[in-house]
C-alpha atoms as a PDB file:
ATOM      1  CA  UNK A   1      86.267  31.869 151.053  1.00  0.00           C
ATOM      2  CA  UNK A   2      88.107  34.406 148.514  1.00  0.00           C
ATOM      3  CA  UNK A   3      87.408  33.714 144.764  1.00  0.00           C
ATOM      4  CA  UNK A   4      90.562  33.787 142.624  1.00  0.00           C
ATOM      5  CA  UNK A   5      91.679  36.336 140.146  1.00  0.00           C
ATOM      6  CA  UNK A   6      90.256  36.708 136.936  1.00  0.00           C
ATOM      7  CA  UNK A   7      92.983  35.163 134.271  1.00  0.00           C
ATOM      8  CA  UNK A   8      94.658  37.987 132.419  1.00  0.00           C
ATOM      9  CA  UNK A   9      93.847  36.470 129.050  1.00  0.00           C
ATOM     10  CA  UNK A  10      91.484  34.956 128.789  1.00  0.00           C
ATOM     11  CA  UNK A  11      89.453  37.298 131.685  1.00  0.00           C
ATOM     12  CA  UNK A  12      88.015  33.567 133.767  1.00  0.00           C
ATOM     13  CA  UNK A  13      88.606  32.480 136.921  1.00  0.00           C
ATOM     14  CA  UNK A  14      87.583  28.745 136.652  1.00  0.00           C
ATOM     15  CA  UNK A  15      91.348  27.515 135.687  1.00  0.00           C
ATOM     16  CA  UNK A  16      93.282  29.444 137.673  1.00  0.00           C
ATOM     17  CA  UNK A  17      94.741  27.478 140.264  1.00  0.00           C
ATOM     18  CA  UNK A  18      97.121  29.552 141.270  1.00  0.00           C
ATOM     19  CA  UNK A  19      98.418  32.993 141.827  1.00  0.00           C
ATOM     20  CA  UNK A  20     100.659  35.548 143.437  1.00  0.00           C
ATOM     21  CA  UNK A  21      98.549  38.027 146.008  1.00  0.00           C
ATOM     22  CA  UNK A  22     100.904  40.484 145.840  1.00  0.00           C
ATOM     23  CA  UNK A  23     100.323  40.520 141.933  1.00  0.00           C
ATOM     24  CA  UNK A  24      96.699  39.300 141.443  1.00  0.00           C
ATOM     25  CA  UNK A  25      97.117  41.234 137.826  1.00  0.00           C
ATOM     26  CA  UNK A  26      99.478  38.607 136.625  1.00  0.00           C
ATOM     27  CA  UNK A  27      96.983  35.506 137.336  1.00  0.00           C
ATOM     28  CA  UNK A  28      96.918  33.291 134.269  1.00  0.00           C
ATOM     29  CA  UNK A  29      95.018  29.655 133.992  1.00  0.00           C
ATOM     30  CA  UNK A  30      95.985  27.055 133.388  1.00  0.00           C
ATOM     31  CA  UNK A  31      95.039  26.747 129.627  1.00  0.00           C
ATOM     32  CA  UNK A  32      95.660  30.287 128.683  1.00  0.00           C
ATOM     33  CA  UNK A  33      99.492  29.915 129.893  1.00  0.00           C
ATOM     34  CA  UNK A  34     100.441  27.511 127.298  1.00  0.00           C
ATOM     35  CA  UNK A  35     100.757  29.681 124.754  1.00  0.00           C
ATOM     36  CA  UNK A  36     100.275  33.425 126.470  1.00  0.00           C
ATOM     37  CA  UNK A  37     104.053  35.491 127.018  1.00  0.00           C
ATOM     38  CA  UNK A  38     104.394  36.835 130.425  1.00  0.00           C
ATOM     39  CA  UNK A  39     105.972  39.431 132.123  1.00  0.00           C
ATOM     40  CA  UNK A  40     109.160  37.541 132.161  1.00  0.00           C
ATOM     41  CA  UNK A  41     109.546  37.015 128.637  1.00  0.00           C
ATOM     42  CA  UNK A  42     108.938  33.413 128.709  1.00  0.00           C
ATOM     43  CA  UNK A  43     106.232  32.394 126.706  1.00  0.00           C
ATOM     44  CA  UNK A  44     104.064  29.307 127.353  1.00  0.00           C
ATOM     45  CA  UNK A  45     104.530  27.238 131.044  1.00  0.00           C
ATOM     46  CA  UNK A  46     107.842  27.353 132.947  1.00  0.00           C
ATOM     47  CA  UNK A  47     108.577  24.057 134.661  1.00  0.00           C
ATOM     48  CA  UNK A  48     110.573  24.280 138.363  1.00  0.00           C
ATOM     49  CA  UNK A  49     111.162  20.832 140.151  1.00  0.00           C
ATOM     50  CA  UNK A  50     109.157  20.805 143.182  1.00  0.00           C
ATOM     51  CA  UNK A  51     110.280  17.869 145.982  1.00  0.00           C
ATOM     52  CA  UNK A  52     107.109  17.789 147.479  1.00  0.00           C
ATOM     53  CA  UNK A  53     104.745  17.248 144.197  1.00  0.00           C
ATOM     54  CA  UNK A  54     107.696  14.948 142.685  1.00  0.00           C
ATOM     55  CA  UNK A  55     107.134  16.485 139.999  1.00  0.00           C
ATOM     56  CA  UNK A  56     107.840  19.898 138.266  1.00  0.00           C
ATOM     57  CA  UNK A  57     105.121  22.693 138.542  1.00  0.00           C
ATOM     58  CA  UNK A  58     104.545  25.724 136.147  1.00  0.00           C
ATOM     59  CA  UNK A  59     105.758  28.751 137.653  1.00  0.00           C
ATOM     60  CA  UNK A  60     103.077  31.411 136.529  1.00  0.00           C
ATOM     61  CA  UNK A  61      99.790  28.614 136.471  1.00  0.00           C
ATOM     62  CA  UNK A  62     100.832  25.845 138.490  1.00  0.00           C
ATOM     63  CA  UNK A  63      99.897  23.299 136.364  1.00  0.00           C
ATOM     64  CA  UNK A  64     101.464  19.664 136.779  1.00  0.00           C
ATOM     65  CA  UNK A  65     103.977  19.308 134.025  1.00  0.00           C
ATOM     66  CA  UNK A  66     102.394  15.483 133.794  1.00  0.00           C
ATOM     67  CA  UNK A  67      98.962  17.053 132.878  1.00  0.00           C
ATOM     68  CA  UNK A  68     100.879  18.795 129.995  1.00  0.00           C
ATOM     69  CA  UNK A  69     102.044  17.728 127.083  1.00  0.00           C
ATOM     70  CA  UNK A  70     105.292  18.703 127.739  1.00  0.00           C
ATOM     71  CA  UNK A  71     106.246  15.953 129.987  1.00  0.00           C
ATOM     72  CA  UNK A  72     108.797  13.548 129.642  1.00  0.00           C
ATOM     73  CA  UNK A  73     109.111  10.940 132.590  1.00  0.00           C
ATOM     74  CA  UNK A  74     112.620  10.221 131.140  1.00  0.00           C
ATOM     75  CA  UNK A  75     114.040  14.019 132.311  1.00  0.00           C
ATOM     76  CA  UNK A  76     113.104  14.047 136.250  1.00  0.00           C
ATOM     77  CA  UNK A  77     115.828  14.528 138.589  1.00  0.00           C
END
């Protein structure tokens, strides 16, 4: 069993759900990421449509966009 990254914020692992392993430095959880900037620029989550979930997933935290307040049932593909 590996443990995940420590969040680059906040310096936790409990909310990170998700992360590059190539770039374990750039983990961020899931509550931190809604306000931090990353690498990219962006600040806060960055939503891509994924067909499987049906539903669009952060790109740096991979947080649901329906757990978020962000969502909007009325904008899905």
């Amino acid at each position: 069993m590996t443990t995940a990254p420590l969040c680059r914020v906040c310096r936790k692992s409990e909310w990170v759900a998700c992360y590059r392993e190539e770039a374990p430095e750039k983990a961020i959880c899931v509550e931190c990421c809604a306000t931090a900037e990353h690498d990219d620029g962006e600040a806060g989550h960055v939503f891509t449509y994924d067909r499987a979930e049906r539903d669009r997933v952060c790109d740096h935290c991979g947080q649901f966009a329906r757990n978020t307040d962000y969502y909007d049932h009325w904008d899905e593909p």
